[in-house]
Protein backbone atom coordinates (compact mmCIF):
# COMPACT_ATOMS: atom_id res chain seq x y z
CA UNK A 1 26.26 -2.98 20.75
CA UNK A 2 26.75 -4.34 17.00
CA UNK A 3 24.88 -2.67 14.60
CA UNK A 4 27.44 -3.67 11.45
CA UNK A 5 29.17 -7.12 10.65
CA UNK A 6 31.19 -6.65 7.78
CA UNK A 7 32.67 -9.67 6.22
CA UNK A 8 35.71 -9.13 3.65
CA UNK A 9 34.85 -11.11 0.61
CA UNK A 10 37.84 -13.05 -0.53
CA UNK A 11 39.50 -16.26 1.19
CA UNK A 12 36.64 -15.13 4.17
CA UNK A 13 33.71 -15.54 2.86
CA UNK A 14 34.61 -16.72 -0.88
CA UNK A 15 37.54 -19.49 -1.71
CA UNK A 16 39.22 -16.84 -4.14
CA UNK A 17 41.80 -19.35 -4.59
CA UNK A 18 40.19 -21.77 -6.44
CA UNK A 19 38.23 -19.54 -8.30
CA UNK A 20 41.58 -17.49 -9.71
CA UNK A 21 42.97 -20.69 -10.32
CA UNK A 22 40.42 -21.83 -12.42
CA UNK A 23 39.81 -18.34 -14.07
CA UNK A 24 43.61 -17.98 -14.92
CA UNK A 25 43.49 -21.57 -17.01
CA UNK A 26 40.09 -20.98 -18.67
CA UNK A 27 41.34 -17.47 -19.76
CA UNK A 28 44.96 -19.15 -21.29
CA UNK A 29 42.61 -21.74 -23.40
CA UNK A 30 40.62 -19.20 -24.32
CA UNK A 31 43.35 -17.66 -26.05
CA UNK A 32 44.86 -20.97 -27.21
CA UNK A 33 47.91 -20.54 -24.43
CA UNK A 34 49.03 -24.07 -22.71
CA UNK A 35 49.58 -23.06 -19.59
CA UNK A 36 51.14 -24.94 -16.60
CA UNK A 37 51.32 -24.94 -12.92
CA UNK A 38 54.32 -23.15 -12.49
CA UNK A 39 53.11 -21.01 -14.66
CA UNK A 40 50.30 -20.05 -12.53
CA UNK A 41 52.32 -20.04 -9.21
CA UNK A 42 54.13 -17.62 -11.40
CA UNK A 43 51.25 -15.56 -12.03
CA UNK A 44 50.42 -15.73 -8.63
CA UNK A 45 53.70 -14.54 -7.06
CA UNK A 46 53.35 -11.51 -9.60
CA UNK A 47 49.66 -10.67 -8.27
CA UNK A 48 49.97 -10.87 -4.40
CA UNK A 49 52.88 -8.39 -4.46
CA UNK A 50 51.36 -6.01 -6.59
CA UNK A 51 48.26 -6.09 -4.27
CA UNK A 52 50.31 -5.44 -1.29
CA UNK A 53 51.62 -2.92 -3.57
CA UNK A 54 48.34 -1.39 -3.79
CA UNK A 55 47.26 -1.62 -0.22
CA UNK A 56 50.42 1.15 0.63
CA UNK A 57 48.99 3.12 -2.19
CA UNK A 58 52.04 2.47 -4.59
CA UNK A 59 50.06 1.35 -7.43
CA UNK A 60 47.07 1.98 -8.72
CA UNK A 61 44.40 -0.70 -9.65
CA UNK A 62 44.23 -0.48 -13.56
CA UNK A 63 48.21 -0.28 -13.52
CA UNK A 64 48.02 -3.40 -11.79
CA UNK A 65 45.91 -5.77 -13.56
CA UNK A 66 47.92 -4.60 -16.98
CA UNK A 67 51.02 -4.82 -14.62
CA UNK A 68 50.63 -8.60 -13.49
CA UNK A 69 50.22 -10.20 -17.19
CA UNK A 70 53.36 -7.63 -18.99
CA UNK A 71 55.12 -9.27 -16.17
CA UNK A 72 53.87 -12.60 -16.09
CA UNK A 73 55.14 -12.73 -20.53
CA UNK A 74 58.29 -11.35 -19.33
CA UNK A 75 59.02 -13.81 -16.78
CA UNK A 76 57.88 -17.10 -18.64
CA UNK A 77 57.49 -18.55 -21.36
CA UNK A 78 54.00 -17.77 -22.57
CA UNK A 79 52.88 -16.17 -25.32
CA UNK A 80 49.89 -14.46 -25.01
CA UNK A 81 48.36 -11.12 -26.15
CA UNK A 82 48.52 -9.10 -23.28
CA UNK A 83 45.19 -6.98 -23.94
CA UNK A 84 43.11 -9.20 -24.57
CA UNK A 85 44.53 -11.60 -21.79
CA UNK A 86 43.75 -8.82 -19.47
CA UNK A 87 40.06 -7.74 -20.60
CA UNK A 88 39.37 -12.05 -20.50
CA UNK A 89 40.69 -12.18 -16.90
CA UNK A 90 38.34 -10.67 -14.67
CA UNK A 91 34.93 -12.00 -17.06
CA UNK A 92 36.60 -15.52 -16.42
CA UNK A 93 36.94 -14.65 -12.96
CA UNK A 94 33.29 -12.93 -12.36
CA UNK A 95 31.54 -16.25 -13.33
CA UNK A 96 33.80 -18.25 -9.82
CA UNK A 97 31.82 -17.77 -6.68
CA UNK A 98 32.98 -20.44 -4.71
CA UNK A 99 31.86 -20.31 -0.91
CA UNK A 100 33.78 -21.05 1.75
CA UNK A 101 32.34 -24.22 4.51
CA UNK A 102 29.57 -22.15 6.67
CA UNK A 103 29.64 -19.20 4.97
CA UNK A 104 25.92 -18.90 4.24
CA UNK A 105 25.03 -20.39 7.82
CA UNK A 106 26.98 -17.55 9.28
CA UNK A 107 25.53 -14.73 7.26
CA UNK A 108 22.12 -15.72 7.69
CA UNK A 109 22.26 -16.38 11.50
CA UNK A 110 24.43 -12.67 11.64
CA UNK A 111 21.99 -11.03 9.82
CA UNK A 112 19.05 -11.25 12.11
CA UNK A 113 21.36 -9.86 14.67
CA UNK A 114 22.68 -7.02 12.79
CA UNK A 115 22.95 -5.49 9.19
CA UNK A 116 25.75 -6.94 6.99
CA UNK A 117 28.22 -5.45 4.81
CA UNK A 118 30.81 -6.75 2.37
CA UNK A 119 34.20 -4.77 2.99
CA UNK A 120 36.25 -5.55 -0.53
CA UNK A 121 38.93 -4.35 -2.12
CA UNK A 122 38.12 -6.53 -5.28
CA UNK A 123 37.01 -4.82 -8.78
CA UNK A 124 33.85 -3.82 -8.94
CA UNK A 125 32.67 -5.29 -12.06
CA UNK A 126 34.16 -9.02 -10.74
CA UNK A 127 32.59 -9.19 -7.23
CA UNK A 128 29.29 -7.85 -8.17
CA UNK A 129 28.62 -10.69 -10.17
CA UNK A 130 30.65 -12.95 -7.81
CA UNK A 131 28.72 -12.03 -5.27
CA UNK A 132 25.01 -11.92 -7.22
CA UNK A 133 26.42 -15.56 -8.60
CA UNK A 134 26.75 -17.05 -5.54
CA UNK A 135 23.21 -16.01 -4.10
CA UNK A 136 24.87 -14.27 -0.82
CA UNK A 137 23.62 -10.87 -2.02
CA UNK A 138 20.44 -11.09 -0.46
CA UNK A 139 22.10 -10.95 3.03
CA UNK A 140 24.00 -7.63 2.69
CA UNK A 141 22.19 -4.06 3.13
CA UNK A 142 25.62 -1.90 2.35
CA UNK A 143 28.46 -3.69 -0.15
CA UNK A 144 31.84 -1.61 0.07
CA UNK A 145 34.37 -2.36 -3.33
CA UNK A 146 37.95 -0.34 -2.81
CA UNK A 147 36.81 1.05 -6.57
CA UNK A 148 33.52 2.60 -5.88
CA UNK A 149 34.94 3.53 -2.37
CA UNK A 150 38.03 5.65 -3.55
CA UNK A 151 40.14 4.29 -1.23
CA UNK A 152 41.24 0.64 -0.82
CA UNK A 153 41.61 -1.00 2.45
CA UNK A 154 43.71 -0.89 5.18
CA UNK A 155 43.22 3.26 4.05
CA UNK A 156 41.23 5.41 6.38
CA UNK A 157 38.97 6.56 3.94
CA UNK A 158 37.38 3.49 3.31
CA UNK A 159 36.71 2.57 6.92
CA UNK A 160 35.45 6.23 6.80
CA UNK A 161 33.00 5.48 3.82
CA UNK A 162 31.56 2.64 5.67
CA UNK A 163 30.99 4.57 8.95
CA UNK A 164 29.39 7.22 7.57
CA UNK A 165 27.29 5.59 5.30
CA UNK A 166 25.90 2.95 7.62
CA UNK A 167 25.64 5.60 9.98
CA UNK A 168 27.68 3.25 12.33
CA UNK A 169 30.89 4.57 14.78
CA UNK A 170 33.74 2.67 14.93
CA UNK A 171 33.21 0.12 18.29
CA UNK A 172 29.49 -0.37 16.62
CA UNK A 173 31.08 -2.50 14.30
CA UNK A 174 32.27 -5.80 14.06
CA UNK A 175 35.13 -6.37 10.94
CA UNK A 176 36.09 -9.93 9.86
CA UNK A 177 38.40 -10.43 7.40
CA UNK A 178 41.50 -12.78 6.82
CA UNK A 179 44.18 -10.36 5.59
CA UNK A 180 46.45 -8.85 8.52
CA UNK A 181 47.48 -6.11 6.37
CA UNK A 182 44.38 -5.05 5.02
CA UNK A 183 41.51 -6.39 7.09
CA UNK A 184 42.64 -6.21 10.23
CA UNK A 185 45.15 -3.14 10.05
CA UNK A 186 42.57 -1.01 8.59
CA UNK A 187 39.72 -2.25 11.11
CA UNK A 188 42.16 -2.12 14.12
CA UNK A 189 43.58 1.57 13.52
CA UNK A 190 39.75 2.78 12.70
CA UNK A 191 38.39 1.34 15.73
CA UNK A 192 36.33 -1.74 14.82
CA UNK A 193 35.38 -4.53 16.60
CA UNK A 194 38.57 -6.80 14.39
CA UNK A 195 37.86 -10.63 14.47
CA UNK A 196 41.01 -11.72 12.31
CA UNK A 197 39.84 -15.17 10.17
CA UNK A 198 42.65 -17.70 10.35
CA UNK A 199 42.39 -21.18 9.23
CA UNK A 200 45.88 -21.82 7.89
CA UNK A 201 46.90 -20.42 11.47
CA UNK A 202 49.37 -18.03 9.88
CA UNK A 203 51.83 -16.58 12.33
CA UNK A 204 51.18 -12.98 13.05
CA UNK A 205 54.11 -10.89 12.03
CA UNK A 206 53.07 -7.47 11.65
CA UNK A 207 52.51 -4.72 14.02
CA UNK A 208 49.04 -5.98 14.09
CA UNK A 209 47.03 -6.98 17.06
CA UNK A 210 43.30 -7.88 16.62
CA UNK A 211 40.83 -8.22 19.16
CA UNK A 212 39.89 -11.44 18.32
CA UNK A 213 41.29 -14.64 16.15
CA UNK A 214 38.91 -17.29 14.85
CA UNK A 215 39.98 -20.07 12.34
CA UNK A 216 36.49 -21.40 11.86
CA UNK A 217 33.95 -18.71 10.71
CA UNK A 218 31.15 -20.36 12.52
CA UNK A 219 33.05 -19.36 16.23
CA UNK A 220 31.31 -16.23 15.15
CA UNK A 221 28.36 -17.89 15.99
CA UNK A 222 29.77 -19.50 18.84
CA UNK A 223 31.27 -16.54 20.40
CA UNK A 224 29.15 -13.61 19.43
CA UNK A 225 28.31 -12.42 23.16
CA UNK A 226 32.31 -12.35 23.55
CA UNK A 227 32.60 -10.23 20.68
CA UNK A 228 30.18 -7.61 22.08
């Protein structure tokens, strides 16, 4: 029986695309930097691997958000003051709570068939008020962020914190998230019910075998009983 849905936040629930986008070009005005496209592919390329950085526990998060902009000057040609360019960043990015097609259908039908969680590895500050923003709050009994946790996913101890503090074992609860390598690693080695969210139909290429692949969230809906 599912007692616990937890939803990851980002690109499953929220479009955190969109929303960095938007924060990264608001933050360069903001400090009078003209900033292009490539510049925020740039950024971008500089972010996801220190993420995946942190996910094997080879950086840790405060390292990385001063990390991605010393790099980011290095490698372009902005010039930008790289304090304040980091302490702008994630207030630019707190205010974008962008929700994905169905997410709020989902949550509400889910939550009158079990208690909901958000599973994040996010910073706390930022999806607090992302999440508050966008109204989804009032769904979620428990709300897991890698930086109150201790422990970022795919690492035990976060799967851990959630079990124990839900009061929840492992096949009680149903994980849906979109990242193989965080989500669905984690969720798969700890025991959960994994439902791996996969619009873009990326091909799996990692030692990673979920239970179950959707690439609409509503099939949670549509195939709940299966996921029992």
């Amino acid at each position: 029986m599912i007692k616990l849905v937890c939803f990851d936040l980002d690109d499953t629930l929220m479009d955190f695309h969109k929303g960095e986008e938007i924060a990264f070009y608001e933050t360069m005005k903001e400090e009078n930097v003209e900033a292009s496209h490539d510049d925020y592919l740039l950024y971008k390329k500089i972010n996801g691997a220190l993420w995946k950085k942190l996910e094997k526990g080879e950086v840790e998060r405060y390292a990385l958000q001063r990390i991605r902009f010393e790099e980011l000057k290095k490698e372009s040609q902005l010039d930008f003051d790289i304090e304040k360019v980091n302490a702008l960043f994630p207030k630019m990015l707190s205010e974008q709570a962008i929700l994905l097609e169905d997410s709020e259908r989902v949550l509400k039908w889910c939550s009158k068939k079990a208690e909901l969680a958000i599973a994040s590895n996010g910073t706390a500050t930022t999806q607090h008020r992302r999440i508050e923003k966008s109204g989804i709050d009032k769904y979620f009994k428990y709300i897991f962020i890698s930086e109150e946790v201790g422990h970022a996913k795919p690492h035990q101890g976060f799967f851990d914190a959630i079990f124990k503090t839900a009061n929840v074992s492992p096949e009680e609860v149903l994980f849906i998230g979109d990242s193989l390598s965080a989500d669905m690693k984690g969720a798969v080695k700890s025991g959960c019910i994994s439902v791996w969210f996969n619009p873009k139909h990326i091909i799996n290429d990692l030692n990673v075998i979920p239970d179950h692949e959707i690439d609409r969230l509503s099939s949670i809906i549509d195939r709940w009983e299966e996921f029992k």
